[in-house]
Protein backbone atom coordinates (compact mmCIF):
# COMPACT_ATOMS: atom_id res chain seq x y z
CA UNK A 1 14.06 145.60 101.83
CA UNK A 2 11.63 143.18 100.88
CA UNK A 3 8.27 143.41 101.73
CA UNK A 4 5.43 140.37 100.90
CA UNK A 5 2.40 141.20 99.02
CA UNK A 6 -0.61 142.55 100.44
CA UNK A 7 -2.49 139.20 99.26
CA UNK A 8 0.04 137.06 100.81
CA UNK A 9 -2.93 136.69 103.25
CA UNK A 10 -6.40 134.99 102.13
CA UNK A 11 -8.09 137.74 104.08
CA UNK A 12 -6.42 140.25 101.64
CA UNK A 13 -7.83 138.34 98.69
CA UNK A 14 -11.19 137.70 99.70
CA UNK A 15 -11.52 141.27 99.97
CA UNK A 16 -11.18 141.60 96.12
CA UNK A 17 -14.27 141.97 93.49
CA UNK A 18 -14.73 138.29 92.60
CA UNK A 19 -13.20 138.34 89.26
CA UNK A 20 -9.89 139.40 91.08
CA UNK A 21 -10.06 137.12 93.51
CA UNK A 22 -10.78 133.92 91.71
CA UNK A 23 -7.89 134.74 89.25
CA UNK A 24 -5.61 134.85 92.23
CA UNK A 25 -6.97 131.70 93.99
CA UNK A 26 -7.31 129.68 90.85
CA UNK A 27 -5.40 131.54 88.27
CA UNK A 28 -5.55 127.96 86.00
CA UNK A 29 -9.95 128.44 85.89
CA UNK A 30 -9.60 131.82 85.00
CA UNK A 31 -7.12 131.16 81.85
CA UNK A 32 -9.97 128.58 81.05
CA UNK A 33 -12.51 131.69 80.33
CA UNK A 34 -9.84 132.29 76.76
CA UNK A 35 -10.31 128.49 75.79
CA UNK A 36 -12.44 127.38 72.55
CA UNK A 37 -14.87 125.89 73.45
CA UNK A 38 -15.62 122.16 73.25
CA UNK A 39 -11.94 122.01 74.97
CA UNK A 40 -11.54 119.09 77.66
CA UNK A 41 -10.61 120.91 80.94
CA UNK A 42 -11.26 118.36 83.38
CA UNK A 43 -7.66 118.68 84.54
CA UNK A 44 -8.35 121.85 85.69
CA UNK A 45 -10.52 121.49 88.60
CA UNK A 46 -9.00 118.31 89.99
CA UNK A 47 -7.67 119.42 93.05
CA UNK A 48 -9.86 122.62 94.04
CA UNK A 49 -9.98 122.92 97.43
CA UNK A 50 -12.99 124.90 99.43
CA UNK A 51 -11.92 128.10 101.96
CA UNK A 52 -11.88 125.70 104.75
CA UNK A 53 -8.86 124.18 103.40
CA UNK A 54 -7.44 127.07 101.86
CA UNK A 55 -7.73 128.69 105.53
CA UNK A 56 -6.04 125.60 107.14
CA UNK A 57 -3.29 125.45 104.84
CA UNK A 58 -2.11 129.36 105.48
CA UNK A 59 -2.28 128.84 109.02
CA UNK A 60 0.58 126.15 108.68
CA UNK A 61 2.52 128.54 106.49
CA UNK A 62 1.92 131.18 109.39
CA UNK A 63 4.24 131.14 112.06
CA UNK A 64 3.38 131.90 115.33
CA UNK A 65 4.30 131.05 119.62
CA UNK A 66 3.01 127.17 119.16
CA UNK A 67 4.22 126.93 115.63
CA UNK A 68 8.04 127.15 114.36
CA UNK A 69 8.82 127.84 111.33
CA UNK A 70 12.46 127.35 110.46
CA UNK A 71 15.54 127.18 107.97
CA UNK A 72 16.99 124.08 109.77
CA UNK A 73 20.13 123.65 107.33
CA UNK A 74 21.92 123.66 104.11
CA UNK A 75 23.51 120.41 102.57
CA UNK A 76 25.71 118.85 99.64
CA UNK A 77 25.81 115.33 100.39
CA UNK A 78 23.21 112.99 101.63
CA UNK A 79 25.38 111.93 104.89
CA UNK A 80 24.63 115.97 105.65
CA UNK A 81 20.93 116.00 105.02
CA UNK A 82 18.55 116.54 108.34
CA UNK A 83 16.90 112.90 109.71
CA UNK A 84 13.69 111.98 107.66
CA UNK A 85 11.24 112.64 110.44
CA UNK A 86 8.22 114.72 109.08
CA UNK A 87 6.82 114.31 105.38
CA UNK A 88 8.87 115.92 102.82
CA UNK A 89 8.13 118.17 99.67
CA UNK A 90 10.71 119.18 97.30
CA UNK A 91 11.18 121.70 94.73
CA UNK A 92 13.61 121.16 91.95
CA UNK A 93 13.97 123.47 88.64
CA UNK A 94 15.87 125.31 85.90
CA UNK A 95 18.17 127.82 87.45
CA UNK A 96 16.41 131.30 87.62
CA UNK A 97 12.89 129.73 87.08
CA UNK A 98 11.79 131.70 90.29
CA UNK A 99 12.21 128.98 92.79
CA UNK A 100 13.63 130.88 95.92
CA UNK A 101 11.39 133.95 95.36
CA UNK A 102 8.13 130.96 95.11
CA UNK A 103 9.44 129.22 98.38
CA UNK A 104 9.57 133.03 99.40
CA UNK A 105 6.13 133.96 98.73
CA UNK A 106 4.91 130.46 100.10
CA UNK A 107 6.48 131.89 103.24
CA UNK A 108 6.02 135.09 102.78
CA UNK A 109 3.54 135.69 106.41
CA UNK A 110 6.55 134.47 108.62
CA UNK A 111 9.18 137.01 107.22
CA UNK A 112 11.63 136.12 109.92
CA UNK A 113 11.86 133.04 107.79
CA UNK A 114 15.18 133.50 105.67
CA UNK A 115 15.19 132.35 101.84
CA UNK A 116 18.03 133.68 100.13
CA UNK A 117 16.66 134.81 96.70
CA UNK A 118 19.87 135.47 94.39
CA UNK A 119 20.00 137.75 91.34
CA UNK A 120 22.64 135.07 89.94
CA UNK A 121 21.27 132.20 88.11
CA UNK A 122 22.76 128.90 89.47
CA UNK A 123 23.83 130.52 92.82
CA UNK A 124 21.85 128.06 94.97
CA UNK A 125 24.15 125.22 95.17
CA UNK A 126 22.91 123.25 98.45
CA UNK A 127 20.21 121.45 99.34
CA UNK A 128 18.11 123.92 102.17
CA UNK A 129 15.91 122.73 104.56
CA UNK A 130 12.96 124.35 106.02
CA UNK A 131 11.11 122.99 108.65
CA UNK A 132 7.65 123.69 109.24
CA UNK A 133 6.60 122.89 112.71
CA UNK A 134 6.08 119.73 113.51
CA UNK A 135 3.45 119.20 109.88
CA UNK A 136 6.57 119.10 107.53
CA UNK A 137 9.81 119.52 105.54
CA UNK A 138 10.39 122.11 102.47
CA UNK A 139 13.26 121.43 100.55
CA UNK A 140 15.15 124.07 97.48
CA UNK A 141 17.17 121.93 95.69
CA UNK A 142 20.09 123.88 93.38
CA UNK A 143 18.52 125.03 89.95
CA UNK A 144 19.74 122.80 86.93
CA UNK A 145 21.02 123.94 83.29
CA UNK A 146 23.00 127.16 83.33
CA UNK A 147 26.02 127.92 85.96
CA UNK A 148 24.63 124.61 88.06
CA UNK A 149 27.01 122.85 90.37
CA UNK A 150 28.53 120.10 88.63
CA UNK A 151 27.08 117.99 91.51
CA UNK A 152 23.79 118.74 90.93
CA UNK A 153 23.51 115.56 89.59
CA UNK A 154 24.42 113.03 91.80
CA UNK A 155 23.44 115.22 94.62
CA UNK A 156 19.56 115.45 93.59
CA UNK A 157 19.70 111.67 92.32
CA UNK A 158 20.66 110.10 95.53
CA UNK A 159 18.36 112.56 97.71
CA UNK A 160 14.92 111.29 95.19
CA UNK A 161 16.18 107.90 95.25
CA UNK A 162 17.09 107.60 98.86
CA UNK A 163 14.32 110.20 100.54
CA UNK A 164 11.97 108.24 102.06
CA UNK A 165 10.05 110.77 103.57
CA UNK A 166 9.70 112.39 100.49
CA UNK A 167 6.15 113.05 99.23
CA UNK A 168 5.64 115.12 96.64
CA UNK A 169 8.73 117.12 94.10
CA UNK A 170 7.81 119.93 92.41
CA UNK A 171 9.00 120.62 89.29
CA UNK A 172 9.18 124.75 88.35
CA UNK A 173 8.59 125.42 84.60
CA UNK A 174 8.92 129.17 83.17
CA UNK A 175 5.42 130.10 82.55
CA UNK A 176 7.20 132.21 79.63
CA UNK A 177 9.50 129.60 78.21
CA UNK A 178 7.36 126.71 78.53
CA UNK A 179 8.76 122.82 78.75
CA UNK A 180 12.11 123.53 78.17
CA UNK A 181 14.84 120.71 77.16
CA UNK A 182 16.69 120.99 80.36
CA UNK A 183 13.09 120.40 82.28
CA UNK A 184 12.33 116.91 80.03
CA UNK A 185 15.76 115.49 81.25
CA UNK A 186 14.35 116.14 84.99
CA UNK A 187 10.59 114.62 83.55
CA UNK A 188 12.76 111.56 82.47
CA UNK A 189 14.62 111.11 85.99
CA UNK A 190 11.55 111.73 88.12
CA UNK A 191 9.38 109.12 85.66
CA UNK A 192 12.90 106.60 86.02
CA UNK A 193 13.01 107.08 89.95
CA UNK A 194 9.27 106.74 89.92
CA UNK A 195 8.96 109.82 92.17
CA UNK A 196 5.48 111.45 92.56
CA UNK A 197 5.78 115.14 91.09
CA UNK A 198 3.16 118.35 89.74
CA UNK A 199 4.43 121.03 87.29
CA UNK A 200 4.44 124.27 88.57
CA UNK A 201 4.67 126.92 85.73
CA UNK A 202 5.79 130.61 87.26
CA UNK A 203 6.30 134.07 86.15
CA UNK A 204 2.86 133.98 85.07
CA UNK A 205 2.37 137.50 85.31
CA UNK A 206 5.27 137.92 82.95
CA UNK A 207 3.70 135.60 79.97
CA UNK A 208 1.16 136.81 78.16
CA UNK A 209 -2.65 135.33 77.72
CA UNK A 210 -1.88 133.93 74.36
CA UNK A 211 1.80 132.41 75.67
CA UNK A 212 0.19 131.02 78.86
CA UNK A 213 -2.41 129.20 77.40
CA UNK A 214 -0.55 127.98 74.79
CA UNK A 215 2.30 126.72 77.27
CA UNK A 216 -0.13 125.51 79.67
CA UNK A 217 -2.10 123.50 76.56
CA UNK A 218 1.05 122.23 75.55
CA UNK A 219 2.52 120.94 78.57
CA UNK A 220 -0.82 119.07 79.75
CA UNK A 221 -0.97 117.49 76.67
CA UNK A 222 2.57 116.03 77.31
CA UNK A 223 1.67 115.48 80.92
CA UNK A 224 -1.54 113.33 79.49
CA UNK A 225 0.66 111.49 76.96
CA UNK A 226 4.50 110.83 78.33
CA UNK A 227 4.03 110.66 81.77
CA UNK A 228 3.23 107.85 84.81
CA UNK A 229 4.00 110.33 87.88
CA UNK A 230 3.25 113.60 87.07
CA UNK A 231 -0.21 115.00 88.86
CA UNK A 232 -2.27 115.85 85.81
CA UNK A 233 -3.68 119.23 87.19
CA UNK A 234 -0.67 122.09 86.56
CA UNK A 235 -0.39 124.67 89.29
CA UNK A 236 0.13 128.35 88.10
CA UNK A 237 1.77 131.01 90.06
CA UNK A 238 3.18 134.53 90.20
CA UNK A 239 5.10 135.32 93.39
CA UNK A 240 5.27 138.88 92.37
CA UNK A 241 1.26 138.95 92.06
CA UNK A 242 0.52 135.97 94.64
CA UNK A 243 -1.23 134.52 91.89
CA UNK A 244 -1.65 130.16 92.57
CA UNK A 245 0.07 130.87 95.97
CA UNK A 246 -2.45 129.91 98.14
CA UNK A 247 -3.28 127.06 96.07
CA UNK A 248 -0.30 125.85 95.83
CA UNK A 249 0.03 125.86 99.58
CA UNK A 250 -3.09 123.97 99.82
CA UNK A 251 -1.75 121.39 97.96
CA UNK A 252 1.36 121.10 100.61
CA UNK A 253 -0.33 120.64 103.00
CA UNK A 254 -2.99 117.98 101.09
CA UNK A 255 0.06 115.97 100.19
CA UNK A 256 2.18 115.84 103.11
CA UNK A 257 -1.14 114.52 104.89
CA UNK A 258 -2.37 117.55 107.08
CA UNK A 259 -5.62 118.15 105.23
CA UNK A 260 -8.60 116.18 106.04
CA UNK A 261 -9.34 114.44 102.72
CA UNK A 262 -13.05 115.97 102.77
CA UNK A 263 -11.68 119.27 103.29
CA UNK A 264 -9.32 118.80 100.07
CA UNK A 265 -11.24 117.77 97.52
């Protein structure tokens, strides 16, 4: 009996007093109001899209007579995986970091699309595709660390290495827990494969200001210093809140190439 948020729509959230309403467009400017200041935070605003874009972007995630969106299939191997046709996004992470209930939310105005969100960490063990008209591909990959398949491995190895059509992984921190070990040993394969990736911290609603920041401070200093291919700006989001949601899918669509570049910077 799941129901999306009332602000799964921008419509919803533009209705909110602005205070509101910037902290659930941009949840990452509105953690910058708690910062000392003198504090670089130039990595904040580096992708901040206007409503134009914002706009464009939900419509993809909207399903509707002209535009199918679909769970096209579920695989293990690469010989099962669906042919590289449209640009692909990924999203890889630490079993029960949130990642079905964020591709959920992202989703969450086509409800007839079906993402299995289980109460069991480590119970997504395939590869699920979900096809999104004719713009692009969403991929959840199986969570890592606790109860993953012992394929998880070589399964998510040869699908970076060997995905051309892949554009863009997104790596799910705990908003809570911060950079965990588990999530450096994915850092390290992403920066070996040389795959383009952003860090995604969720449950944000569940951390506190203090926690957040810190995390968020933390993580974008190791961004800054130990990585090649990691986007410097992090994306925050709550799917319980629909906090970062629409910015997030935004940034989709910007990197799988259906925003005008004008509209996305």
């Amino acid at each position: 009996g799941w129901s999306p948020s009332p602000l799964a729509a921008l419509s919803q959230v533009l209705r909110l007093e602005p205070n509101r309403r910037s902290g659930i467009m941009f949840p990452l400017q509105r953690l910058e109001r708690s910062l000392a200041p003198g504090v670089d935070t130039a990595r904040f605003h580096i992708f901040q899209p206007g409503l134009a874009a914002l706009q464009r972007a939900e419509d993809l995630f909207r399903s509707g007579r002209q535009h199918n969106i679909d769970y096209v299939s579920s695989a293990v191997r690469m010989d099962h995986v669906p042919p590289p046709s449209l640009p692909e996004v990924c999203f890889i992470g630490r079993s029960n970091v949130g990642k079905s209930s964020l591709i959920r939310a992202l989703f969450a105005l086509s409800p007839e699309v079906e993402v299995r969100v289980s109460k069991t960490p480590g119970h997504t063990k395939k590869m699920n595709f979900f096809k999104v008209g004719k713009y692009f591909t969403l991929v959840d990959m199986p969570g890592y660390g606790y109860r993953a398949p012992q394929d998880f491995v070589e399964m998510v190895e040869a699908y970076l290495q060997e995905r051309r059509n892949l554009k863009r992984t997104f790596l799910l921190v705990d908003g809570v827990v911060g950079l965990h070990k588990t999530d450096r040993i994915a850092v390290d394969m992403l920066e070996e494969f040389g795959i383009p990736y952003a860090m995604v911290l969720t449950k944000i609603d569940r951390a506190s200001r203090g926690i957040l920041l810190k995390n968020v401070l933390d993580i974008q200093d190791f961004v800054k210093e130990k990585t090649q291919g990691c986007f410097p700006q992090l994306f925050l989001v709550s799917s319980l809140e629909f906090s970062g949601v629409h910015l997030l899918r935004c940034f989709v669509a910007h990197v799988t190439g259906n925003l005008p570049a004008v509209e996305a910077s």
